[in-house]
C-alpha atoms as a PDB file:
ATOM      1  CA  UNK A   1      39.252   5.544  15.784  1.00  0.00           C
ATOM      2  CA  UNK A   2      38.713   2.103  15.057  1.00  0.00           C
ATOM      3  CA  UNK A   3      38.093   0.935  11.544  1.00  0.00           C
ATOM      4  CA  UNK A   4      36.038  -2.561  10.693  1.00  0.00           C
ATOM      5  CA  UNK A   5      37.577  -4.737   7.855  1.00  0.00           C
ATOM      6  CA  UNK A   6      35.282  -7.076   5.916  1.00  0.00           C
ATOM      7  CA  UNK A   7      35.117  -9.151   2.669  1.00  0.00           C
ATOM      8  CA  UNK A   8      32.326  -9.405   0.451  1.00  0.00           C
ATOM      9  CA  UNK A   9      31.750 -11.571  -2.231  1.00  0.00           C
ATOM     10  CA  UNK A  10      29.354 -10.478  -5.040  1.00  0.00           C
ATOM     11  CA  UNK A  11      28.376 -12.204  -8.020  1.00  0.00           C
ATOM     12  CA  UNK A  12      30.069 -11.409 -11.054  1.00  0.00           C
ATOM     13  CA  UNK A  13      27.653 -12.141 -14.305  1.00  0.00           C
ATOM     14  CA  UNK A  14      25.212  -9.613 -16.306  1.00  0.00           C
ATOM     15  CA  UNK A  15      22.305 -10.460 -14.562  1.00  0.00           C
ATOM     16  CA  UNK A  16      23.908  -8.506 -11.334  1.00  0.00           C
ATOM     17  CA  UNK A  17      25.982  -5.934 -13.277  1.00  0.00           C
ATOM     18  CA  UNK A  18      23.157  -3.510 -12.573  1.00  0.00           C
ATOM     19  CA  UNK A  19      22.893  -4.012  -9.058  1.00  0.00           C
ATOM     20  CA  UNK A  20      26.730  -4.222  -8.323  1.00  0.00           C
ATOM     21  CA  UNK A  21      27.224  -0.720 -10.017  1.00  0.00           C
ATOM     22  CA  UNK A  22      24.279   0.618  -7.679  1.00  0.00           C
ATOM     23  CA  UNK A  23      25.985  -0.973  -4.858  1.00  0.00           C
ATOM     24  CA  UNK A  24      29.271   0.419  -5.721  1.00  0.00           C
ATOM     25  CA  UNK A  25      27.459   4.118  -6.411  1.00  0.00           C
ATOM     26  CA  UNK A  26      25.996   3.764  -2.652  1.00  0.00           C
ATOM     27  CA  UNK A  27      29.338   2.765  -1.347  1.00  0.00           C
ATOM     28  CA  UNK A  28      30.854   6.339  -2.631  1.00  0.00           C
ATOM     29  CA  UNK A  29      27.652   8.064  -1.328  1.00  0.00           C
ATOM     30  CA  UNK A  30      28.365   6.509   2.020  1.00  0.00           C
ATOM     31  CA  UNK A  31      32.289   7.841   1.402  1.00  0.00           C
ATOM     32  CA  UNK A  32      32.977   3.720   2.700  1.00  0.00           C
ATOM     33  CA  UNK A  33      36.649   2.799   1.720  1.00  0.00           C
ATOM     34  CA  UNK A  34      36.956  -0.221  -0.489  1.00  0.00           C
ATOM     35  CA  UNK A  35      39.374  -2.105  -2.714  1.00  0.00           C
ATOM     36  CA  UNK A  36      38.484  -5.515  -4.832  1.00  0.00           C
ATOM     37  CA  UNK A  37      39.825  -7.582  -7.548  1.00  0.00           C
ATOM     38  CA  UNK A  38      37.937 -10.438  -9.226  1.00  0.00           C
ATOM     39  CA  UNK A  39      39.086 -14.119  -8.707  1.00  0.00           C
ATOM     40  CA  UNK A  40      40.674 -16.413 -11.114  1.00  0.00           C
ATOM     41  CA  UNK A  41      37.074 -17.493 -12.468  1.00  0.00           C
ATOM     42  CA  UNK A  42      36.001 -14.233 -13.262  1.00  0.00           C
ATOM     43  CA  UNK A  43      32.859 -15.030 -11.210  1.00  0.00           C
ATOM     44  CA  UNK A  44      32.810 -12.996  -8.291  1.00  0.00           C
ATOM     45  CA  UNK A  45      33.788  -9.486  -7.574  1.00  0.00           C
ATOM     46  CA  UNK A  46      35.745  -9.802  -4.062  1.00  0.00           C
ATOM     47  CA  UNK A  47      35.544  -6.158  -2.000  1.00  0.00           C
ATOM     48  CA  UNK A  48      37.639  -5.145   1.088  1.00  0.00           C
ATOM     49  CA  UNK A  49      35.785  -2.770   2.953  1.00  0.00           C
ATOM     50  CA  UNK A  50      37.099  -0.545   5.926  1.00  0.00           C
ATOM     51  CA  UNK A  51      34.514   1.386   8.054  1.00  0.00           C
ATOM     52  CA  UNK A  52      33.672   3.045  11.446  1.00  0.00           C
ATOM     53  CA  UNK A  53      31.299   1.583  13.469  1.00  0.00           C
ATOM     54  CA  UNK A  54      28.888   4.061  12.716  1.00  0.00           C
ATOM     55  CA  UNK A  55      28.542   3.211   9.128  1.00  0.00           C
ATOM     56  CA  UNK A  56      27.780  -0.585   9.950  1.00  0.00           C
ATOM     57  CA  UNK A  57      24.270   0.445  10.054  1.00  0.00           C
ATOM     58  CA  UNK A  58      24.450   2.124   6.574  1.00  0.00           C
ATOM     59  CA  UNK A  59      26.561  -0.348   5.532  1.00  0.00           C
ATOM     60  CA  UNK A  60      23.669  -3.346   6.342  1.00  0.00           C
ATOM     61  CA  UNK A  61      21.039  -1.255   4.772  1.00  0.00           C
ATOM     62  CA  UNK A  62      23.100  -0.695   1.478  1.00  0.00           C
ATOM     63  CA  UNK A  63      23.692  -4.850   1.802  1.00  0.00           C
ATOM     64  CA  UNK A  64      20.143  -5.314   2.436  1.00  0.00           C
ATOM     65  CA  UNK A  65      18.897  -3.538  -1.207  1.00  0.00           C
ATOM     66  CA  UNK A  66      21.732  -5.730  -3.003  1.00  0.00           C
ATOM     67  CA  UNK A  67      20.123  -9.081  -1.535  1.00  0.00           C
ATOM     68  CA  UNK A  68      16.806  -8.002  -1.863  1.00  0.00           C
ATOM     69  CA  UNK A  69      17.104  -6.938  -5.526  1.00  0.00           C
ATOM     70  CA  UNK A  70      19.271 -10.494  -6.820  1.00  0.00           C
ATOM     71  CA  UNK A  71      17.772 -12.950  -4.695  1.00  0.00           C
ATOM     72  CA  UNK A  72      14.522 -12.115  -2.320  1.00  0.00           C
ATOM     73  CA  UNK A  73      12.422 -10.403  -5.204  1.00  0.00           C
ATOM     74  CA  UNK A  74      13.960 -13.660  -7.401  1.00  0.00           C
ATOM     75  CA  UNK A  75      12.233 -16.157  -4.636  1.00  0.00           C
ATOM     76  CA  UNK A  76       9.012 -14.054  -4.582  1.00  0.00           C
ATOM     77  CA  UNK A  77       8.367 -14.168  -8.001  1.00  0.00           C
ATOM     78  CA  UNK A  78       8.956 -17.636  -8.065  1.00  0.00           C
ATOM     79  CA  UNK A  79       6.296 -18.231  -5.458  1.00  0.00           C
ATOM     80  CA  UNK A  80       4.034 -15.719  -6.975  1.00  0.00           C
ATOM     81  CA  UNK A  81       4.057 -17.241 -10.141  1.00  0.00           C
ATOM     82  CA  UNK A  82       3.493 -20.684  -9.250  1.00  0.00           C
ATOM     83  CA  UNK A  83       0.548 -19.807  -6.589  1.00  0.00           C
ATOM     84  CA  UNK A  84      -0.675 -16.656  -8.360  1.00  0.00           C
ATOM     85  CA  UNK A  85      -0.135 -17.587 -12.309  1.00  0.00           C
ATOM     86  CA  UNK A  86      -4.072 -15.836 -12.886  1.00  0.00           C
ATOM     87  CA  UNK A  87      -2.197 -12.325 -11.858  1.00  0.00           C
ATOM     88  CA  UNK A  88      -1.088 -10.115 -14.848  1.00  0.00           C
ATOM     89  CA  UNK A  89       2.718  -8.976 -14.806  1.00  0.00           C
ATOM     90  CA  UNK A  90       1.572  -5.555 -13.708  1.00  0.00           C
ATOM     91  CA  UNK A  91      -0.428  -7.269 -10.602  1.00  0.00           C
ATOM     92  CA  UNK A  92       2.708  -9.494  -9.544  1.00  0.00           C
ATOM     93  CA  UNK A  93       4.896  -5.969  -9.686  1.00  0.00           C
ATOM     94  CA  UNK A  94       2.509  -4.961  -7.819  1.00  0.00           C
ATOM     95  CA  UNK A  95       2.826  -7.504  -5.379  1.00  0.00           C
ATOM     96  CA  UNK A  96       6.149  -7.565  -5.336  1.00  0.00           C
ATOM     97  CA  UNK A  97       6.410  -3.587  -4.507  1.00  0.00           C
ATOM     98  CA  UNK A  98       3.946  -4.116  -1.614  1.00  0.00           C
ATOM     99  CA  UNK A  99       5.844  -7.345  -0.102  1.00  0.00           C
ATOM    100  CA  UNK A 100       9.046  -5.330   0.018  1.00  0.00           C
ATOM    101  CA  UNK A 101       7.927  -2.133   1.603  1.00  0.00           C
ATOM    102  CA  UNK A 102       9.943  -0.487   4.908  1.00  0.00           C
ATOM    103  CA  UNK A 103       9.270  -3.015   7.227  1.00  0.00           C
ATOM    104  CA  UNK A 104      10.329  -5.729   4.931  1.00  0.00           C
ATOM    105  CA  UNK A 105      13.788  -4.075   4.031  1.00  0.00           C
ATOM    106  CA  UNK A 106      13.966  -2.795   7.782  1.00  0.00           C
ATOM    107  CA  UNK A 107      13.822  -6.406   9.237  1.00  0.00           C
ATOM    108  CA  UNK A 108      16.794  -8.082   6.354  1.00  0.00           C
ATOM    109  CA  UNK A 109      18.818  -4.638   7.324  1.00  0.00           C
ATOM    110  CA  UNK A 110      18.376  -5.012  11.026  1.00  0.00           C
ATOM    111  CA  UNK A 111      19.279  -9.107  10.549  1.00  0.00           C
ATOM    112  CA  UNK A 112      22.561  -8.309   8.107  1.00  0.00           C
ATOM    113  CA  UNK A 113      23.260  -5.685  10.856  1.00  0.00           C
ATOM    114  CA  UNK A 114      23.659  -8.385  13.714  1.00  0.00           C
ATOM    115  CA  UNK A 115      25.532 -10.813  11.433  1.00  0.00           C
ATOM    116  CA  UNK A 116      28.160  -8.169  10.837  1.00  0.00           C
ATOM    117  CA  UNK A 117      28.653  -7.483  14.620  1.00  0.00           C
ATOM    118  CA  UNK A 118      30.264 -11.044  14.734  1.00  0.00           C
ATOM    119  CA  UNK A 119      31.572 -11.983  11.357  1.00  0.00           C
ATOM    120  CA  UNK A 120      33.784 -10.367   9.211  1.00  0.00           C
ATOM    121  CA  UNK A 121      33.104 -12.138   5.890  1.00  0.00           C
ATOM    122  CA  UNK A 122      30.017 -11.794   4.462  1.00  0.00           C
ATOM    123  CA  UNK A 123      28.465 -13.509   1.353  1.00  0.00           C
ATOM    124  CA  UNK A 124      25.390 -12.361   0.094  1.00  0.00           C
ATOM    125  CA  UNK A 125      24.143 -15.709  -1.349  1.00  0.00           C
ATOM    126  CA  UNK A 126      25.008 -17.679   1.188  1.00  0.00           C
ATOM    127  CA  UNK A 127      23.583 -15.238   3.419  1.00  0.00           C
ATOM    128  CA  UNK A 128      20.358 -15.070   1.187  1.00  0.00           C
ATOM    129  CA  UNK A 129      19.915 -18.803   1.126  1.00  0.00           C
ATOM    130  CA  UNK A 130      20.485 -19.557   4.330  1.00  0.00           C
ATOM    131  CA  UNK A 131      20.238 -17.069   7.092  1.00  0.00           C
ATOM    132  CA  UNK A 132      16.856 -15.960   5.565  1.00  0.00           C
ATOM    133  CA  UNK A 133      14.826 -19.249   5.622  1.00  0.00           C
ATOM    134  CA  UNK A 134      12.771 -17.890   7.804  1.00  0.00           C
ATOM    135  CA  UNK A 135      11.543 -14.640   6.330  1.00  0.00           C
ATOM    136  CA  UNK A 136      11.028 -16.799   3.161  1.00  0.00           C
ATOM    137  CA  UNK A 137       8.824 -18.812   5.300  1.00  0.00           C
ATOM    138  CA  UNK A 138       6.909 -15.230   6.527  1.00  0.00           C
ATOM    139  CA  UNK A 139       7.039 -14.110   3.030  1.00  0.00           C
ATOM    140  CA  UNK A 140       4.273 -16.649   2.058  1.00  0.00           C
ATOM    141  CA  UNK A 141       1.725 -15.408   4.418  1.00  0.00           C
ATOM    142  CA  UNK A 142       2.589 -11.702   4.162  1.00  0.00           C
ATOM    143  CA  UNK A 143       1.930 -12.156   0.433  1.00  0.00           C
ATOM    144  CA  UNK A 144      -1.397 -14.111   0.666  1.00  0.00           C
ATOM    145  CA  UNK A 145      -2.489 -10.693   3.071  1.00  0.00           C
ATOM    146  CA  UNK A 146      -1.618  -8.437   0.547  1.00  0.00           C
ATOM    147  CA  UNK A 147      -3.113 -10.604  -2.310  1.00  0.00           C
ATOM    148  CA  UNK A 148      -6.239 -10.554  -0.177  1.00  0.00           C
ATOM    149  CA  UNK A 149      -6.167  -6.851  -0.205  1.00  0.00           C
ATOM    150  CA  UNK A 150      -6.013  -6.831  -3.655  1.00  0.00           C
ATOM    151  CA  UNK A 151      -8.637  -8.956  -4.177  1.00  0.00           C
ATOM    152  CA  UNK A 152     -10.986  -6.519  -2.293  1.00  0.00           C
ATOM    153  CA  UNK A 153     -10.478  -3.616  -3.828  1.00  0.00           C
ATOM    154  CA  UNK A 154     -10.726  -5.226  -7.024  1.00  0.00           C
ATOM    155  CA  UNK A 155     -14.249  -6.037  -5.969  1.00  0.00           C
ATOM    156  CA  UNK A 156     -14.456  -2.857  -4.626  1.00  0.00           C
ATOM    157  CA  UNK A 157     -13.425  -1.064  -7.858  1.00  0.00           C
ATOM    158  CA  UNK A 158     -16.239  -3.383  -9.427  1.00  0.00           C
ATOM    159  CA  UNK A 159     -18.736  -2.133  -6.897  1.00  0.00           C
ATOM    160  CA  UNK A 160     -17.867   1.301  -7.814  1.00  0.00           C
ATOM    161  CA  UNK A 161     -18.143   0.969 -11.163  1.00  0.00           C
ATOM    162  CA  UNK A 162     -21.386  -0.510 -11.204  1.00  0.00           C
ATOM    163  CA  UNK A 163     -22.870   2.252  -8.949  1.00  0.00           C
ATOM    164  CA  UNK A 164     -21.526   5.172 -11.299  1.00  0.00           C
ATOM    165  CA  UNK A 165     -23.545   3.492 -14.199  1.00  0.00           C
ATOM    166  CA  UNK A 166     -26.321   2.980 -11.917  1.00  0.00           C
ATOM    167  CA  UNK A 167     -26.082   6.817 -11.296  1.00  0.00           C
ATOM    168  CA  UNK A 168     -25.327   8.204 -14.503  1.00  0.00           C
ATOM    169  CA  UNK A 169     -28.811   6.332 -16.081  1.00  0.00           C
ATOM    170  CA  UNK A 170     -31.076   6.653 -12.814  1.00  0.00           C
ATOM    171  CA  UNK A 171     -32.581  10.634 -13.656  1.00  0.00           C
ATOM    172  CA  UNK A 172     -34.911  10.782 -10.203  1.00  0.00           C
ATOM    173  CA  UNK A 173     -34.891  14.114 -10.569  1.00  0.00           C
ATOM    174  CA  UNK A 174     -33.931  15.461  -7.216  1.00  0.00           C
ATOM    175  CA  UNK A 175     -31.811  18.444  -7.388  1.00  0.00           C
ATOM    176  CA  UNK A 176     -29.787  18.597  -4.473  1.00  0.00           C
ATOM    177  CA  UNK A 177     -28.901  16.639  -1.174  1.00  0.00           C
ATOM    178  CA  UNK A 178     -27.369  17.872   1.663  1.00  0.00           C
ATOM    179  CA  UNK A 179     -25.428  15.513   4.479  1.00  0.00           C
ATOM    180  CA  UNK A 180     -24.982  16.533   7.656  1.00  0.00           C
ATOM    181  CA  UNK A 181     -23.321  14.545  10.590  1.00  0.00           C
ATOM    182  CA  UNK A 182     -23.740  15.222  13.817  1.00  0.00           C
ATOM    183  CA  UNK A 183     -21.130  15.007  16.288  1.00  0.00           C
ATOM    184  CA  UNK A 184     -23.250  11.935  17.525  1.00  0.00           C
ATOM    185  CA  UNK A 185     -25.826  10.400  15.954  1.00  0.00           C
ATOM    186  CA  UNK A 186     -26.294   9.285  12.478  1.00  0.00           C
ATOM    187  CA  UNK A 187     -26.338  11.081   8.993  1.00  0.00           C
ATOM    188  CA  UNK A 188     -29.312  13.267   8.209  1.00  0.00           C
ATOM    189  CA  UNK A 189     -29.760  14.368   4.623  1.00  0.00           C
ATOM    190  CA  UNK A 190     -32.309  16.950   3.291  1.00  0.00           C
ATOM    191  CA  UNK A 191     -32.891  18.550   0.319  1.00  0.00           C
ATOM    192  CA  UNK A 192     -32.260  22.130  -0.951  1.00  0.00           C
ATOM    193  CA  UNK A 193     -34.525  23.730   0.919  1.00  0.00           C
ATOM    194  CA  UNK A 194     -32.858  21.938   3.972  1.00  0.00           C
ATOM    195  CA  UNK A 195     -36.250  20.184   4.162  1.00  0.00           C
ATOM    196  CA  UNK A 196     -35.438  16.330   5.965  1.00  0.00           C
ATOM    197  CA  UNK A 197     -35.714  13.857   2.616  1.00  0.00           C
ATOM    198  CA  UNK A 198     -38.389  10.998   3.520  1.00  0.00           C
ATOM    199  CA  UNK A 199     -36.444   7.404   2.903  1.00  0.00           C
ATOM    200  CA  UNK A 200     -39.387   5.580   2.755  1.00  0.00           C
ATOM    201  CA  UNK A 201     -39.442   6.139  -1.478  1.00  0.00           C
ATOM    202  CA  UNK A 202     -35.555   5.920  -1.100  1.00  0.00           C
ATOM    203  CA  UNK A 203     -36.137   2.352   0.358  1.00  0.00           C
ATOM    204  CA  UNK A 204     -38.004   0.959  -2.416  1.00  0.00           C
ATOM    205  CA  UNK A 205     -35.371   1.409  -4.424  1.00  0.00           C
ATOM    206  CA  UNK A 206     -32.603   0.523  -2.961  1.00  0.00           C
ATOM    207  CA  UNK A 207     -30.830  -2.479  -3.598  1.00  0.00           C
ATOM    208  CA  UNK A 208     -32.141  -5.913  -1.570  1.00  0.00           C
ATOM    209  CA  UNK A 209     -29.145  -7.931   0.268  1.00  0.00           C
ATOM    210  CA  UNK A 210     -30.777 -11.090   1.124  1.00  0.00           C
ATOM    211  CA  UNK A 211     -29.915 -12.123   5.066  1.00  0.00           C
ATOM    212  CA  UNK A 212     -27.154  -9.290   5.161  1.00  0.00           C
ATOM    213  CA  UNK A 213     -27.101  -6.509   7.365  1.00  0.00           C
ATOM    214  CA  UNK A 214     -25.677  -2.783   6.381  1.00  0.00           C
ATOM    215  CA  UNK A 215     -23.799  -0.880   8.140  1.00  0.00           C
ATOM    216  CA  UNK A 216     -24.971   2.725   8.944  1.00  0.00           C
ATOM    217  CA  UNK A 217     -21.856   3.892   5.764  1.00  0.00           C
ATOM    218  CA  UNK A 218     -23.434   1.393   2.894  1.00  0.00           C
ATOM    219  CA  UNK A 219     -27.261   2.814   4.258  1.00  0.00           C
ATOM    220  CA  UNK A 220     -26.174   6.040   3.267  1.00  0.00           C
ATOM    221  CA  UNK A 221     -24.468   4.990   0.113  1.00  0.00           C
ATOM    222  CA  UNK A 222     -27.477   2.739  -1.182  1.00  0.00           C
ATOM    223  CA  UNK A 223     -29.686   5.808  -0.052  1.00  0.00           C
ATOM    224  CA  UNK A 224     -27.713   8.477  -2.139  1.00  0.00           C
ATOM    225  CA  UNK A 225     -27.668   5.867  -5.287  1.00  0.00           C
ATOM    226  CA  UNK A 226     -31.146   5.590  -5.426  1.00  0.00           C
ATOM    227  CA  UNK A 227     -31.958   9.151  -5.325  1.00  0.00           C
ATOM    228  CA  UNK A 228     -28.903   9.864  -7.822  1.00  0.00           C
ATOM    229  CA  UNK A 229     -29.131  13.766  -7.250  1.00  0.00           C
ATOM    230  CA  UNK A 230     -27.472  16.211  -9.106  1.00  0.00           C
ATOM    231  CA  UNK A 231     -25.492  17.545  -6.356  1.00  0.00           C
ATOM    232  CA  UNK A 232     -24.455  16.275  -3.228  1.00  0.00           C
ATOM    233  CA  UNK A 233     -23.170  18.689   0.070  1.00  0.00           C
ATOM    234  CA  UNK A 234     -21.323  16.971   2.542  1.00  0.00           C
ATOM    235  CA  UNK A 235     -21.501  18.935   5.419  1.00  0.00           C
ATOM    236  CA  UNK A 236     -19.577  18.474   8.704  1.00  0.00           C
ATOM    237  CA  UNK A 237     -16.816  16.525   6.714  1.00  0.00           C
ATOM    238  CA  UNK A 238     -14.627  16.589  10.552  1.00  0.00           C
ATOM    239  CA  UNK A 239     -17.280  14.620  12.247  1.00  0.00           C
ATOM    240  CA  UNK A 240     -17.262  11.851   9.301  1.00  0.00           C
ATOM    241  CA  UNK A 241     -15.875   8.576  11.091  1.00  0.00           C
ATOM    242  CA  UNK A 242     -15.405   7.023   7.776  1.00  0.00           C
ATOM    243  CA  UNK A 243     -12.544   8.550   5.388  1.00  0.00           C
ATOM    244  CA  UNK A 244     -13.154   5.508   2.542  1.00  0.00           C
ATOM    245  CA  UNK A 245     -16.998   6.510   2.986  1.00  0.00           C
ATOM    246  CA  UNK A 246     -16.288   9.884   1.453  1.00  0.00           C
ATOM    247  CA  UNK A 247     -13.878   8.358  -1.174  1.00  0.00           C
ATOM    248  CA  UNK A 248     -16.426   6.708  -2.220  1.00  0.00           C
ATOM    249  CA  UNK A 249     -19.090   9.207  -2.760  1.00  0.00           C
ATOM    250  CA  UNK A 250     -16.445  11.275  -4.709  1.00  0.00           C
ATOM    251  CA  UNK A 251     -15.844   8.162  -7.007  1.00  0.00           C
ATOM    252  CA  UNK A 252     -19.286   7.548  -7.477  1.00  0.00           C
ATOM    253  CA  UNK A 253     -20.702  10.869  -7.457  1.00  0.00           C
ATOM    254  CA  UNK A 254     -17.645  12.318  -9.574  1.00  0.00           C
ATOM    255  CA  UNK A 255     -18.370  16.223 -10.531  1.00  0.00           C
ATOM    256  CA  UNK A 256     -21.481  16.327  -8.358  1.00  0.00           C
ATOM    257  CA  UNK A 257     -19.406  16.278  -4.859  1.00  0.00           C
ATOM    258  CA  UNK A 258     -18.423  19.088  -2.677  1.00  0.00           C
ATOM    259  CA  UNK A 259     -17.482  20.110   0.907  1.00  0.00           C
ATOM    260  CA  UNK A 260     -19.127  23.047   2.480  1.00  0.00           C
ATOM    261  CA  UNK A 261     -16.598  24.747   4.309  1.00  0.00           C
ATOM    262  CA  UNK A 262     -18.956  26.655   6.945  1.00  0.00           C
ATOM    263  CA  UNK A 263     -22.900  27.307   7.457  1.00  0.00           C
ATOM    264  CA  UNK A 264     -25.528  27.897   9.523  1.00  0.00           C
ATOM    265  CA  UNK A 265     -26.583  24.407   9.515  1.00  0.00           C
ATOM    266  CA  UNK A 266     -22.773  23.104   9.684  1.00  0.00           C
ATOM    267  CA  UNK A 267     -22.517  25.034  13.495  1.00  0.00           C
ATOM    268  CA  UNK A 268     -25.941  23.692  14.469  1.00  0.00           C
ATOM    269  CA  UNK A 269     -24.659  20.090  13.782  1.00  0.00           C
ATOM    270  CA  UNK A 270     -21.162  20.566  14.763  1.00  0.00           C
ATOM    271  CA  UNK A 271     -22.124  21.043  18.035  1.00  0.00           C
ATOM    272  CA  UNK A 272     -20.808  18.428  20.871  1.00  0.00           C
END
């Protein structure tokens, strides 16, 4: 069996004391030999490590959390809060969390994994500063996607919000609505007595978008807004193309949602 030797160089100052102890804890996890000693400055924490090759894998992925906790989320924030400064802290976290999610950590591992096939020494500053100039380069646009994201469903969470009031005051005193979906075809929704619900009234008051079109999914939402019923039916939930469509409706129409599992009407519609 052949072992591996490197040397590792961490930094040795309270700011990484947290992340060096986690890095030593995954080491024993990982049962990974090691010795170290500190050098003459007291600055860095030198480590000998002896492996197998099948722990160089491990090994990078253990690696990968150190750098990414002491010096990639460092950089990030740095960017975040010079081209983000309107975010609150919990937004930037937030950020932050996103930017750094599998594929992120997958791509440093998979990068400190082919530097380790052909160099024994590894620093992880060095190796932060240089060897990832070009994920820092990624990270900018991979943030401005998820800030975009965030951005939406902010204005999404407004929208929400501003149909639940329009609910909660609107009294048009229909009882009930039922929605069906057809395998094909569009929603139909009819009342209690499973009597089709005329839309012409419904159109007058739903809301006017000036030189916008909807889509068949805000239709139906503007449609069950302005009739603001006390219960809602969703029938046929399988055949709904729209999973955010019905997490809507349960947002908006909170307590006056549910799914029937099985009817008469549900097998007429259900069929393909």
């Amino acid at each position: 069996m052949n072992l591996l030797c490197y040397t590792l160089a961490l930094e040795n100052n309270g700011f990484f004391r947290f992340t060096c102890d986690m890095f030593f804890d995954r080491l024993l996890d990982l049962n990974i030999s090691h010795s170290m000693y500190y050098t003459k400055s007291n600055k860095k924490i030198v480590i000998k490590l002896f492996i197998t090759e099948e722990k160089l894998l491990p090994l990078s992925e253990v690696l990968s959390e150190y750098i990414i906790e002491n010096y990639c989320k460092k950089t990030a924030i740095s960017m975040i809060d010079k081209n983000y400064p309107y975010f609150t802290d919990e937004e930037k976290t937030d950020i932050i969390n996103r930017l750094f999610q599998r594929q992120e950590r997958e791509k440093i591992k998979n990068l400190i994994s082919e530097y380790l096939m052909y160099n024994d020494r590894f620093y992880p500053e060095g190796f932060a500063t240089f060897r990832l100039s070009e994920f820092y380069e990624c990270m900018d646009d991979t943030v401005s996607v998820i800030v975009d994201e965030m951005l939406l469903n902010k204005e999404y969470m407004e929208f929400v919000k501003i149909l639940k009031q329009f609910v909660a005051l609107n009294d048009s005193g229909v009882f009930a609505v039922n929605i069906y979906k057809p395998y094909q075809g569009n929603y139909i929704l009819l009342d209690e007595n499973n009597k089709k619900i005329s839309l012409d009234a419904v159109n007058e008051l739903s809301f006017e978008v000036a030189e916008e079109e909807l889509s068949i999914q805000d239709m139906l939402l503007s449609d069950l807004v302005s009739l603001s019923p006390r219960m809602i039916i969703v029938h046929n939930r399988d055949n709904f193309d729209n999973p955010k469509l019905l997490k809507t409706l349960e947002t908006v129409f909170e307590g006056s949602l549910m799914y029937c599992e099985k009817c008469n009407m549900c097998e007429k519609f259900f069929r393909k």
